[in-house]
C-alpha atoms as a PDB file:
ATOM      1  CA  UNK A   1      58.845  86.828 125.741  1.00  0.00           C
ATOM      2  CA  UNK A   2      61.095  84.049 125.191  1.00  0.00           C
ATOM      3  CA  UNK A   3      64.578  83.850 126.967  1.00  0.00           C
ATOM      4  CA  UNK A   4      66.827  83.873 123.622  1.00  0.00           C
ATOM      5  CA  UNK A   5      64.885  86.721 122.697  1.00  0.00           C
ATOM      6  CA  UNK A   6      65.141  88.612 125.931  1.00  0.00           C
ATOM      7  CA  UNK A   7      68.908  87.833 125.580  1.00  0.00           C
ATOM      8  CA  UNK A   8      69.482  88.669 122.371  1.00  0.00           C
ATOM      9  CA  UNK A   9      67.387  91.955 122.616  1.00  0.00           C
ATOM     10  CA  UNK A  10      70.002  92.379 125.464  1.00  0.00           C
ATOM     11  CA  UNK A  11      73.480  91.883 122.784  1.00  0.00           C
ATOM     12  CA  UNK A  12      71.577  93.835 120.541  1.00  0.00           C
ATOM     13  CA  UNK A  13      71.314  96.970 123.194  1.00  0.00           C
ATOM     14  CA  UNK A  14      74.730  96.685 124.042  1.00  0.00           C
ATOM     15  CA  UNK A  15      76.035  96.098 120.672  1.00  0.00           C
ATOM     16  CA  UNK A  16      74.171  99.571 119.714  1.00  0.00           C
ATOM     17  CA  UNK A  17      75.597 101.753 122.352  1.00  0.00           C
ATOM     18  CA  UNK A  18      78.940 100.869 121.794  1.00  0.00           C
ATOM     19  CA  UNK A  19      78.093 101.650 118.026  1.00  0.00           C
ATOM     20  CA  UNK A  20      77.598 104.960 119.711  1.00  0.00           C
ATOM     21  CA  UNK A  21      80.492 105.281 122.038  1.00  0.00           C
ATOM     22  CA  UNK A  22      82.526 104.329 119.117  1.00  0.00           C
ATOM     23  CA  UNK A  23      81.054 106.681 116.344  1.00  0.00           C
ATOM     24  CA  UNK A  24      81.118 109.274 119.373  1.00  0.00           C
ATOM     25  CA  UNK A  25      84.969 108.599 119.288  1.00  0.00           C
ATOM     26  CA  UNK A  26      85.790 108.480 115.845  1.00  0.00           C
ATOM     27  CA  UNK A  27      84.276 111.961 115.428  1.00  0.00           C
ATOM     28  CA  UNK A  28      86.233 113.469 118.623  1.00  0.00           C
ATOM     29  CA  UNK A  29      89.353 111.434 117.885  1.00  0.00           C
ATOM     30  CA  UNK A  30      89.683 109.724 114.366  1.00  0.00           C
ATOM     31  CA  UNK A  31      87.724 112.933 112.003  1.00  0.00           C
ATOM     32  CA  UNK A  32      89.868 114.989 109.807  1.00  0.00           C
ATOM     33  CA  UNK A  33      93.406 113.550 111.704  1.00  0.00           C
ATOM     34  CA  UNK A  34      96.121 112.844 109.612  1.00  0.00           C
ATOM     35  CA  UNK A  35      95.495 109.194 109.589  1.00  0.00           C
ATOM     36  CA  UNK A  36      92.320 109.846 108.483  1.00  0.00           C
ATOM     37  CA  UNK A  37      93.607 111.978 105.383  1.00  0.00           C
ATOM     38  CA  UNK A  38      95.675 109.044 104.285  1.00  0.00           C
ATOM     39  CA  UNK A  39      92.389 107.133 104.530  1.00  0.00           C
ATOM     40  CA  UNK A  40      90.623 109.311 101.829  1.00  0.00           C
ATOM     41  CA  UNK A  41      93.657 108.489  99.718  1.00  0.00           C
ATOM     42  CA  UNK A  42      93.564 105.460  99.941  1.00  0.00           C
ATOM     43  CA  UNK A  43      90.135 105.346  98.709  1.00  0.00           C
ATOM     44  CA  UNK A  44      90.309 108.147  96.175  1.00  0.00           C
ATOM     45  CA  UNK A  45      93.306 107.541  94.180  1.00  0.00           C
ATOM     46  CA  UNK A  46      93.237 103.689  93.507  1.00  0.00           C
ATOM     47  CA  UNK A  47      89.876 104.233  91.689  1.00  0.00           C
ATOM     48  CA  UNK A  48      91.397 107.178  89.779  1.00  0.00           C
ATOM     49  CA  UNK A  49      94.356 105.607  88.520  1.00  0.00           C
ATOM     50  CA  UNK A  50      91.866 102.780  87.643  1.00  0.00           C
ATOM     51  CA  UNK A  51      89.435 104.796  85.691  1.00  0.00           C
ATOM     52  CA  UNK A  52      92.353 106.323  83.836  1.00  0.00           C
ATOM     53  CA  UNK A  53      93.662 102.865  82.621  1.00  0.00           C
ATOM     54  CA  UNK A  54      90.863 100.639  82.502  1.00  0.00           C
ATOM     55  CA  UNK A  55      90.690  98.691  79.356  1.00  0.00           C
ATOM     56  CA  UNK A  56      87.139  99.638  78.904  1.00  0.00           C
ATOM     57  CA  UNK A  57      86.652  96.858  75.951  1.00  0.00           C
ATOM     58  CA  UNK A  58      86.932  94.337  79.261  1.00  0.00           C
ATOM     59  CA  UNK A  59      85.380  96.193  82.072  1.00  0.00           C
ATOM     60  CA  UNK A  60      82.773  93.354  82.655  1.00  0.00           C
ATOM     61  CA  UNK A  61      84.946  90.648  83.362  1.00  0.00           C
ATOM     62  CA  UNK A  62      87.632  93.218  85.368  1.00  0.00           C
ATOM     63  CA  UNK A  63      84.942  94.515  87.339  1.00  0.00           C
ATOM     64  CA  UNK A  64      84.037  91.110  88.268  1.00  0.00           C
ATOM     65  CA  UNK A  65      87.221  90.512  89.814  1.00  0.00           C
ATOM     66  CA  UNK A  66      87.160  93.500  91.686  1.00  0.00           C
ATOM     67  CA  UNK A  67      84.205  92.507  92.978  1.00  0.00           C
ATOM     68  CA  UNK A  68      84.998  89.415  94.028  1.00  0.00           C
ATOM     69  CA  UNK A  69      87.938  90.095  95.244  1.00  0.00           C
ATOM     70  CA  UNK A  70      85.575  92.650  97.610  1.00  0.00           C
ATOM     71  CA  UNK A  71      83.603  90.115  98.980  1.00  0.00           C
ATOM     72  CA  UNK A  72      85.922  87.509 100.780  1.00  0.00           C
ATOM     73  CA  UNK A  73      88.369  90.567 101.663  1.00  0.00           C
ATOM     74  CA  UNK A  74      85.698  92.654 103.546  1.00  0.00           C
ATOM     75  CA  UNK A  75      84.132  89.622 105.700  1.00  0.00           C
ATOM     76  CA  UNK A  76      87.427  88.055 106.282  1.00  0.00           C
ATOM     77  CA  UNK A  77      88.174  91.738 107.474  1.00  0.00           C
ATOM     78  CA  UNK A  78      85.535  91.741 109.531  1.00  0.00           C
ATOM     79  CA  UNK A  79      86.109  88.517 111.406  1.00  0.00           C
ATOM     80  CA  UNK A  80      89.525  89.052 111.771  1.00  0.00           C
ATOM     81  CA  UNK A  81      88.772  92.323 113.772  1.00  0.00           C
ATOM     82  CA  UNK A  82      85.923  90.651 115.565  1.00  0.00           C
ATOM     83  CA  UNK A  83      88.169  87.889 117.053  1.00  0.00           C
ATOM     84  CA  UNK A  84      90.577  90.501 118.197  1.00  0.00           C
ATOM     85  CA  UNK A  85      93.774  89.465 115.211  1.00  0.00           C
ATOM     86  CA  UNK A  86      93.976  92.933 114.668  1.00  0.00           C
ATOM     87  CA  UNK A  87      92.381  96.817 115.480  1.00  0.00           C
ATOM     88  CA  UNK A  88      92.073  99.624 112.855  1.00  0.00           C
ATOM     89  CA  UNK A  89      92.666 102.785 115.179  1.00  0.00           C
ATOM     90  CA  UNK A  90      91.544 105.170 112.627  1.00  0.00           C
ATOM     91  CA  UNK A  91      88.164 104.646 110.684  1.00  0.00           C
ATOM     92  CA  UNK A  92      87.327 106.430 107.377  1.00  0.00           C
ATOM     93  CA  UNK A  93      83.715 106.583 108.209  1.00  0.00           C
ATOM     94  CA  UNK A  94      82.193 104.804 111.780  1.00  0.00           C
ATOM     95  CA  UNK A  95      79.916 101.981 111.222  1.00  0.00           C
ATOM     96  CA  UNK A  96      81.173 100.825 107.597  1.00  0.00           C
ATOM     97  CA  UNK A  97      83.551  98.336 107.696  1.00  0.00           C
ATOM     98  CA  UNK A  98      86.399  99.234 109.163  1.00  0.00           C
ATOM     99  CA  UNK A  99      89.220  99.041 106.682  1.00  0.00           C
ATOM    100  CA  UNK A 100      87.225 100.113 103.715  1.00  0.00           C
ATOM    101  CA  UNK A 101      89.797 101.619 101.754  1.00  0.00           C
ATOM    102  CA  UNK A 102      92.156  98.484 102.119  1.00  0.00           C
ATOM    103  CA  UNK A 103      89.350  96.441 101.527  1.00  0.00           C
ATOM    104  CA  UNK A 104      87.186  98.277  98.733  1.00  0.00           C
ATOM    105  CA  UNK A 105      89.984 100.415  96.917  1.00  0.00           C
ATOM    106  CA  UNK A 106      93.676  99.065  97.339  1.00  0.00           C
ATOM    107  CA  UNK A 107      93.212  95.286  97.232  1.00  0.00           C
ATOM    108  CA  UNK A 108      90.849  94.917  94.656  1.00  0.00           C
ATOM    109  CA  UNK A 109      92.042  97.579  91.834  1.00  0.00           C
ATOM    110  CA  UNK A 110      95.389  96.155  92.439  1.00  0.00           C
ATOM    111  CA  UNK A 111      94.127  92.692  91.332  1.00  0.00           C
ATOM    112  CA  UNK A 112      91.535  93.979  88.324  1.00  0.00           C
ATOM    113  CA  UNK A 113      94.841  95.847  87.255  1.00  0.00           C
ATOM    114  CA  UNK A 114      97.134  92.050  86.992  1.00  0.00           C
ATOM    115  CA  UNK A 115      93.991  90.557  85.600  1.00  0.00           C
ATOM    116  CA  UNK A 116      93.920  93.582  82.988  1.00  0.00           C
ATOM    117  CA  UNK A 117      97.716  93.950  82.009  1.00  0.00           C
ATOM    118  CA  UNK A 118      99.180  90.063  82.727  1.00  0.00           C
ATOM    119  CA  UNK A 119      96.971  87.797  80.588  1.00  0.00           C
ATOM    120  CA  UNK A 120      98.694  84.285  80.456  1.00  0.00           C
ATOM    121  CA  UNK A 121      98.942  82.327  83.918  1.00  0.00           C
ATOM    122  CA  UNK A 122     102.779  82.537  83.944  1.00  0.00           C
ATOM    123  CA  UNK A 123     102.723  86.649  83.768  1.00  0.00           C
ATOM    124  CA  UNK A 124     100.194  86.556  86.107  1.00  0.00           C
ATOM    125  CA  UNK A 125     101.633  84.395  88.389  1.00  0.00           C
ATOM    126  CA  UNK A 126     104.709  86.581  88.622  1.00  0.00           C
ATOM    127  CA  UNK A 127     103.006  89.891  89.137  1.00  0.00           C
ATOM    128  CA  UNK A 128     100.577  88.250  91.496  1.00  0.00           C
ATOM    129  CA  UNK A 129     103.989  86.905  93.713  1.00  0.00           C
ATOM    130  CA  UNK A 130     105.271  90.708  93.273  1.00  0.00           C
ATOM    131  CA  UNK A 131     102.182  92.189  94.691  1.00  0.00           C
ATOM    132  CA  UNK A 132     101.495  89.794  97.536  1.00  0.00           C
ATOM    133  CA  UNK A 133     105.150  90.231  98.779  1.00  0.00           C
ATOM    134  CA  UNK A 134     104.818  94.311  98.139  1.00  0.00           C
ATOM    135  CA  UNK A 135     101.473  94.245 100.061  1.00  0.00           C
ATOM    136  CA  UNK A 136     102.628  91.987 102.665  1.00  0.00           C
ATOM    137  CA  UNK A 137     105.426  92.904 103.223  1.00  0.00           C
ATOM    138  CA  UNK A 138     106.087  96.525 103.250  1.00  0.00           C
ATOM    139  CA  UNK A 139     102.416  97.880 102.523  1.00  0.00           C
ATOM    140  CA  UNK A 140     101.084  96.608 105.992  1.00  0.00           C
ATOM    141  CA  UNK A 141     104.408  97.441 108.059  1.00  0.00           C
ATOM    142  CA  UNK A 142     104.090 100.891 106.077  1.00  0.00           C
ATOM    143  CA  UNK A 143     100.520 100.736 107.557  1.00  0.00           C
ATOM    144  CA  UNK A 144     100.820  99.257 110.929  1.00  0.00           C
ATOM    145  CA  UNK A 145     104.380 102.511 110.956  1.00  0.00           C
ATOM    146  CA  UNK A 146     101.268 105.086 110.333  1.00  0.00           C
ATOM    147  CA  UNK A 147      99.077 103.554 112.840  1.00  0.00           C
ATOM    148  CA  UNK A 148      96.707 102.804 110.328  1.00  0.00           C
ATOM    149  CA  UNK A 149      96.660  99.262 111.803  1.00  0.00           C
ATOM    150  CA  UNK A 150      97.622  97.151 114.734  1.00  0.00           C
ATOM    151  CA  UNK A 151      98.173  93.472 114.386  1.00  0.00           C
ATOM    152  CA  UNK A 152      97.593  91.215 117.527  1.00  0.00           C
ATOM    153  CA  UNK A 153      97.560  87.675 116.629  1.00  0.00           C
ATOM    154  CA  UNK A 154      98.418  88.019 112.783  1.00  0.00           C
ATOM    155  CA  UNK A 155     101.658  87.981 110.787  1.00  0.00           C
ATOM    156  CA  UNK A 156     102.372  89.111 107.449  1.00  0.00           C
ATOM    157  CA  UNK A 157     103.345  85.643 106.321  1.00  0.00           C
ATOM    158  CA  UNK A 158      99.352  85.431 106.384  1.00  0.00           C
ATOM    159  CA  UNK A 159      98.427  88.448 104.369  1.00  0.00           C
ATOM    160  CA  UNK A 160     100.925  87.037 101.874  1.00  0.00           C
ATOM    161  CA  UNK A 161      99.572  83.342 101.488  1.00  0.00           C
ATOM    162  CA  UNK A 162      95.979  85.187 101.377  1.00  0.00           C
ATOM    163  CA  UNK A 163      96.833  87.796  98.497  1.00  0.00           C
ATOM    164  CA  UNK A 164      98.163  84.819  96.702  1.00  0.00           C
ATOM    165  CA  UNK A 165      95.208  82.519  97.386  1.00  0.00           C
ATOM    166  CA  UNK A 166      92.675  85.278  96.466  1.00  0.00           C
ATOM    167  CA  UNK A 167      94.307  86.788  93.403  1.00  0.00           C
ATOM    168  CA  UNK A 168      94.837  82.813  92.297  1.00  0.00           C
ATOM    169  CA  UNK A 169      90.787  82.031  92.703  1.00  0.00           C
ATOM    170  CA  UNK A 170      89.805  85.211  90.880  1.00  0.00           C
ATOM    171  CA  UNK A 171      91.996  84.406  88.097  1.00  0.00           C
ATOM    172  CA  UNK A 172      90.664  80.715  88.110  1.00  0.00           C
ATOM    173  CA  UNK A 173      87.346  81.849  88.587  1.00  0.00           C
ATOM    174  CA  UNK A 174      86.764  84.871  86.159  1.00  0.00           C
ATOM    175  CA  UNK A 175      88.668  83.278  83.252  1.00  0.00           C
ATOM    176  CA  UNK A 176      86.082  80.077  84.022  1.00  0.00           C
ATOM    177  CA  UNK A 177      83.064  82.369  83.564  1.00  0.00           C
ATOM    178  CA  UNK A 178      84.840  84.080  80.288  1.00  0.00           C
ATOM    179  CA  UNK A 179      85.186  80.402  78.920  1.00  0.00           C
ATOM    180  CA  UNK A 180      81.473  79.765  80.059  1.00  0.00           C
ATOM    181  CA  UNK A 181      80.304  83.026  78.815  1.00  0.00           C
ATOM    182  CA  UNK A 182      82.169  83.038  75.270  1.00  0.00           C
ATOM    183  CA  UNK A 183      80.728  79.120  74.453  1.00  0.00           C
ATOM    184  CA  UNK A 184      77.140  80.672  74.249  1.00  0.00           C
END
């Protein structure tokens, strides 16, 4: 057997126990805690406030910016975590990603709701600012107070300039594809 093989047959073994040791932890430590509670809430009740006011009429295009706002959030998630700029102590589920109800509930109906209710750029632009400095900067302080998270080499300066530069690009994006989609 090859070398890289051997050695990445080797990562791969070590990678899987500590899959283990972790999901072994969450369930002793993390299951049914009150963090964990406020987890479930996070990811229930974004979706049910959405499903109450969702223009329906536009679902297609607001589900594609939820969905792309998804994408970018959950890997850049995901790296961030894997080059140690911040922990999630408490897990909703082991082995999903780890922030899933920041990543797959709060973020992205919050942005399919401004895409929804502020249509020109200038509306937009000011809810957008409103949310990124809400998010920034008393949603994650509110989150890293409840242990939810632990920063190590971030600051929420970041998480602003990203909410901004995300919720910008959908907009861009998704009102590119309407154009492109409506010329047909």
């Amino acid at each position: 057997m090859d070398e890289k093989v051997k050695l990445e047959l080797q990562i791969h073994k070590e990678h899987h126990q500590l899959v283990i040791k972790d999901a072994h932890h969450w369930y002793e430590n993390e299951l049914f805690t009150w963090n964990w509670w406020v987890l479930v809430a996070f990811l229930i009740i974004p979706w049910i406030i959405w499903a109450k006011i969702v223009d329906r009429k536009k679902l297609l295009e607001i589900v594609l910016v939820g969905t792309l706002a998804i994408i970018p959030t959950v890997y850049l998630d995901a790296i961030g975590v894997d080059i140690n700029y911040w922990i999630y102590p408490t897990q909703l589920i082991p082995i999903t990603p780890r922030a899933a109800p920041f990543d797959m509930c709060i973020i992205p109906v919050a942005l399919m709701l401004l895409y929804q209710f502020f249509k020109s750029w200038k509306s937009y632009l000011f809810a957008l600012l409103i949310m990124a400095l809400l998010f920034a900067f008393i949603g994650e302080p509110a989150s890293k107070a409840m242990k939810l998270v632990y920063y190590i080499k971030w600051k929420y300066f970041y998480s602003f300039l990203y909410y901004l530069i995300l919720g910008l690009t959908l907009k861009f994006v998704v009102n590119k594809f309407k154009k492109l989609y409506l010329k047909e």
